[in-house]
C-alpha atoms as a PDB file:
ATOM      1  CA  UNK A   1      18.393   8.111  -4.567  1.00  0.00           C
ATOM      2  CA  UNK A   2      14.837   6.836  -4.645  1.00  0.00           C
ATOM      3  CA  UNK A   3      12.508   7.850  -1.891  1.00  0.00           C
ATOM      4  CA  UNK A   4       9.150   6.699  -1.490  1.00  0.00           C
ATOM      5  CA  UNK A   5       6.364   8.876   0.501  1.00  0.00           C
ATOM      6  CA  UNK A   6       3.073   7.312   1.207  1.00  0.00           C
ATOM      7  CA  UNK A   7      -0.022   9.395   2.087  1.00  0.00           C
ATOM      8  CA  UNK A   8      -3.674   9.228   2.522  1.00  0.00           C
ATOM      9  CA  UNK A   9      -3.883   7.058   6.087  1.00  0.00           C
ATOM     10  CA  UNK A  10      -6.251   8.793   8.567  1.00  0.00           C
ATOM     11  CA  UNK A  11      -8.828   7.309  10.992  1.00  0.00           C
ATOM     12  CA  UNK A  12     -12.149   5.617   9.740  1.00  0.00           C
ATOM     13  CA  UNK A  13     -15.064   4.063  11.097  1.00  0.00           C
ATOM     14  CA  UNK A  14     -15.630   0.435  10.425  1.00  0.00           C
ATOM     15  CA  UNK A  15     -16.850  -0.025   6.807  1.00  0.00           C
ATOM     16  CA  UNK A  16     -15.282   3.327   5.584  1.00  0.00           C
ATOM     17  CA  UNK A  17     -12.965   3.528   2.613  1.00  0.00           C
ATOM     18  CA  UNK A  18      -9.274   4.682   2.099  1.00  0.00           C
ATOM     19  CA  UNK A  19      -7.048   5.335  -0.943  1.00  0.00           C
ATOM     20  CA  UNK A  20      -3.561   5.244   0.145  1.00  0.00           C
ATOM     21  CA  UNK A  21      -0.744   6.689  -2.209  1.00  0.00           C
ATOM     22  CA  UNK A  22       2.866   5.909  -2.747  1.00  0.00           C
ATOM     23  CA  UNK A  23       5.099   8.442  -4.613  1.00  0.00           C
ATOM     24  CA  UNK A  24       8.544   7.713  -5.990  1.00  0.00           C
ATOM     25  CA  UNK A  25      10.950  10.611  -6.568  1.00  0.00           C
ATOM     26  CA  UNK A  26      14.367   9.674  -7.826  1.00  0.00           C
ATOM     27  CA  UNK A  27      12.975   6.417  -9.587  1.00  0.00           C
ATOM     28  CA  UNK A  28      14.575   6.227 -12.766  1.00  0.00           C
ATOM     29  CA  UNK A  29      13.016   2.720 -13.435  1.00  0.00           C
ATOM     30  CA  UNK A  30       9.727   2.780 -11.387  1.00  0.00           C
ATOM     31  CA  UNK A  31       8.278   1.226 -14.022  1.00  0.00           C
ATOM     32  CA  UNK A  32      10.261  -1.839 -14.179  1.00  0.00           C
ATOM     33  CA  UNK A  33       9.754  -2.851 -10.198  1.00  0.00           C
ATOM     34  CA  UNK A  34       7.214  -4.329  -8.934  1.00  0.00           C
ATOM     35  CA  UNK A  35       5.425  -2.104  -6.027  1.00  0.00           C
ATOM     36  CA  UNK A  36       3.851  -3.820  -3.358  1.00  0.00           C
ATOM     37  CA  UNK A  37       1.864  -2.667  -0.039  1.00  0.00           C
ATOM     38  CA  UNK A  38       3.216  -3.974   3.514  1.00  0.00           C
ATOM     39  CA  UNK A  39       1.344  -3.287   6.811  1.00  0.00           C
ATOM     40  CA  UNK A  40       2.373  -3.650  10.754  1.00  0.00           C
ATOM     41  CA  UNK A  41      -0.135  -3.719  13.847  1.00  0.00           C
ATOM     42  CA  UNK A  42       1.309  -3.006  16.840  1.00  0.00           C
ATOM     43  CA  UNK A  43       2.907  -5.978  18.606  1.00  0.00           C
ATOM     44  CA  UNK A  44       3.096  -7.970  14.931  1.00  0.00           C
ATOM     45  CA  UNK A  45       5.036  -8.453  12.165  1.00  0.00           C
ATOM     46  CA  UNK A  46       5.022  -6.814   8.914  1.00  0.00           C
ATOM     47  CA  UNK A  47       2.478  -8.389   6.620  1.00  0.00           C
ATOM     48  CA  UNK A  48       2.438  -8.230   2.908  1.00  0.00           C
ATOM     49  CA  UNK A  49      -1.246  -6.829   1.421  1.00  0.00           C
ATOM     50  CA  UNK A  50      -0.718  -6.853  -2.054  1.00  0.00           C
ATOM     51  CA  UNK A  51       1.883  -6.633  -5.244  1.00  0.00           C
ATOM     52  CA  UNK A  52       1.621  -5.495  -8.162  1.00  0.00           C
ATOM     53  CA  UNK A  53       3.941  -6.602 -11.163  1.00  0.00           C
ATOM     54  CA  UNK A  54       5.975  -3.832 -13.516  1.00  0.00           C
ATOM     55  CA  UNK A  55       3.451  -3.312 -16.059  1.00  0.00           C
ATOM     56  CA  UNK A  56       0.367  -3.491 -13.633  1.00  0.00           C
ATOM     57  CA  UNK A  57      -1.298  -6.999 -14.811  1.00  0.00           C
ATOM     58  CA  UNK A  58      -0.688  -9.027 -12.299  1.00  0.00           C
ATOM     59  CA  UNK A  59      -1.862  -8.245  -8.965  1.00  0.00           C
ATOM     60  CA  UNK A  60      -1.792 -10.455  -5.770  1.00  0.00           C
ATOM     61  CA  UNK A  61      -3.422  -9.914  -2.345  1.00  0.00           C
ATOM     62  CA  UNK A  62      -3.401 -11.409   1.125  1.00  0.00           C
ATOM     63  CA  UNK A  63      -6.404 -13.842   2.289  1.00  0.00           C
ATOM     64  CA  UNK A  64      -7.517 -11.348   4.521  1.00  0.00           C
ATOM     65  CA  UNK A  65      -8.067  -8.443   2.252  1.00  0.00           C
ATOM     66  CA  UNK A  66      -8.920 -10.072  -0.937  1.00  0.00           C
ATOM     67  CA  UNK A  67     -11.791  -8.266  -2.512  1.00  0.00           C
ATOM     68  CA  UNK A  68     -11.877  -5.286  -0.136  1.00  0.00           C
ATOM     69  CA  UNK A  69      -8.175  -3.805  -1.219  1.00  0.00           C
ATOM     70  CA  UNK A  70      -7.550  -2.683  -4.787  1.00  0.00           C
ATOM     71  CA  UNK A  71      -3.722  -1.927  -5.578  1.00  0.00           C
ATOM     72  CA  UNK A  72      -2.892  -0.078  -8.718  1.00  0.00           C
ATOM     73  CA  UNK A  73      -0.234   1.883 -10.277  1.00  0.00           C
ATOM     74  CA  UNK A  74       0.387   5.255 -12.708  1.00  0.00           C
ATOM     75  CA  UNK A  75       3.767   4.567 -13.808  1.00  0.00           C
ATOM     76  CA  UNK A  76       3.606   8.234 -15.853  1.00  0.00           C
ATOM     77  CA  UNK A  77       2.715   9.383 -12.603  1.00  0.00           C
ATOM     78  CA  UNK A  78       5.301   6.963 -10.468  1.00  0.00           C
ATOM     79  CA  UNK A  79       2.375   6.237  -7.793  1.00  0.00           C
ATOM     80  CA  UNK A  80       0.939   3.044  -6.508  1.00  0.00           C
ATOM     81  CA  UNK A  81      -2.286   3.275  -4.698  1.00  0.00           C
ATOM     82  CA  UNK A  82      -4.280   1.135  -2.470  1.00  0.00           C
ATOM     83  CA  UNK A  83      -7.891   1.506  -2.204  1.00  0.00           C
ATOM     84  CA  UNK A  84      -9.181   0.132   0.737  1.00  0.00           C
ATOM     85  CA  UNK A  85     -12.669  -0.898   1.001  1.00  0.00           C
ATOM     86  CA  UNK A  86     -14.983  -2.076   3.773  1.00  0.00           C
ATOM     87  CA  UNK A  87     -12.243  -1.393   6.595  1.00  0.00           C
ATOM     88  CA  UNK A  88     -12.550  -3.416   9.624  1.00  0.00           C
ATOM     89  CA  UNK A  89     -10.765  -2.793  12.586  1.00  0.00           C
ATOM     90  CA  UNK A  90      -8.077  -5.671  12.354  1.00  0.00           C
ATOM     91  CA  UNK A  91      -6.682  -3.594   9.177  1.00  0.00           C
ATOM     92  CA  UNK A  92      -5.245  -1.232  11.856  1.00  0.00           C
ATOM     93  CA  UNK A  93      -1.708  -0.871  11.107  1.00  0.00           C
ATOM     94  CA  UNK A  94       1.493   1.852   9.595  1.00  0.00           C
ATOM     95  CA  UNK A  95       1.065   0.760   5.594  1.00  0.00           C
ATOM     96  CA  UNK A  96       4.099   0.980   4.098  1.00  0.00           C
ATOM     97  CA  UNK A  97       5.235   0.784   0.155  1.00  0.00           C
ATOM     98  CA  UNK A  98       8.175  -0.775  -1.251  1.00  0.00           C
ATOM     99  CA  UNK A  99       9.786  -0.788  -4.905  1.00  0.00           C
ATOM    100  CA  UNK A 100      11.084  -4.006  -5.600  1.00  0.00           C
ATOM    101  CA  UNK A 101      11.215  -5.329  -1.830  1.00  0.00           C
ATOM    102  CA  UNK A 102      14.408  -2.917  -1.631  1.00  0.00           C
ATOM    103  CA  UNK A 103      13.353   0.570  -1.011  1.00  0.00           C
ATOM    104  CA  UNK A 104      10.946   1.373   1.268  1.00  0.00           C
ATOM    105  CA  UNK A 105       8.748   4.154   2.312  1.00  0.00           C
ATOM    106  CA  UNK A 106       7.983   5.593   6.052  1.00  0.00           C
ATOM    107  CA  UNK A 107       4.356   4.567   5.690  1.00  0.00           C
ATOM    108  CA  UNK A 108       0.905   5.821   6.338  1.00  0.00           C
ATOM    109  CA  UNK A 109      -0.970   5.337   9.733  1.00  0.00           C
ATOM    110  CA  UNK A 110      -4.372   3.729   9.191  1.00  0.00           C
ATOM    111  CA  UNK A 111      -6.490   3.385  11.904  1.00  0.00           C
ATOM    112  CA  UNK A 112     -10.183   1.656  11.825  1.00  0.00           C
ATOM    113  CA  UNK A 113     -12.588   2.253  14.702  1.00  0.00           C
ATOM    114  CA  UNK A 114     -15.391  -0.819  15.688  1.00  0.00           C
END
């Protein structure tokens, strides 16, 4: 059974950095999924951040966080990672990471201060 665990949330001021990581255990093929990054503020819907394909060449971000976010992946190591650059407050949210769109981790809080 594949189980993802995310760590490296916390609280940041405004402008601060975060690298968020996403283990698999149990992930036979981890490095034929693509990963991606999901996030929910309170009171909205899960948003996709970013994806990034099997073999780590393509990588695709929302608007929003486009040249602030970096994903990338260790497939020897089965962990994606987020860094998260210039943090504003709106990217307040539980980030969550999912192999494949079908298994999903418990997520990370992440919590920007103005």
């Amino acid at each position: 059974q594949v189980q993802l665990v995310e760590s490296g949330g916390g609280l940041v001021q405004a402008g601060g950095s975060l690298r968020l990581s996403c283990v698999a255990s149990g992930s036979i093929y981890f490095n034929l999924y693509f990963m991606g990054w999901y996030r929910q503020a309170p009171g909205k819907q899960r948003e996709l951040v970013a994806t990034i394909s099997a073999g780590g060449t393509v990588r695709n971000y929302t608007d929003s966080v486009k040249g602030r976010f970096t994903i990338s992946r260790d497939n020897a190591k089965k962990t994606v990672y987020l860094q998260m650059n210039n943090l504003k407050p709106e990217d307040t949210g539980v980030y969550c990471c999912s192999q494949g769109g079908v298994v999903w981790g418990q997520g990370t809080q992440v919590t920007v201060s103005s």
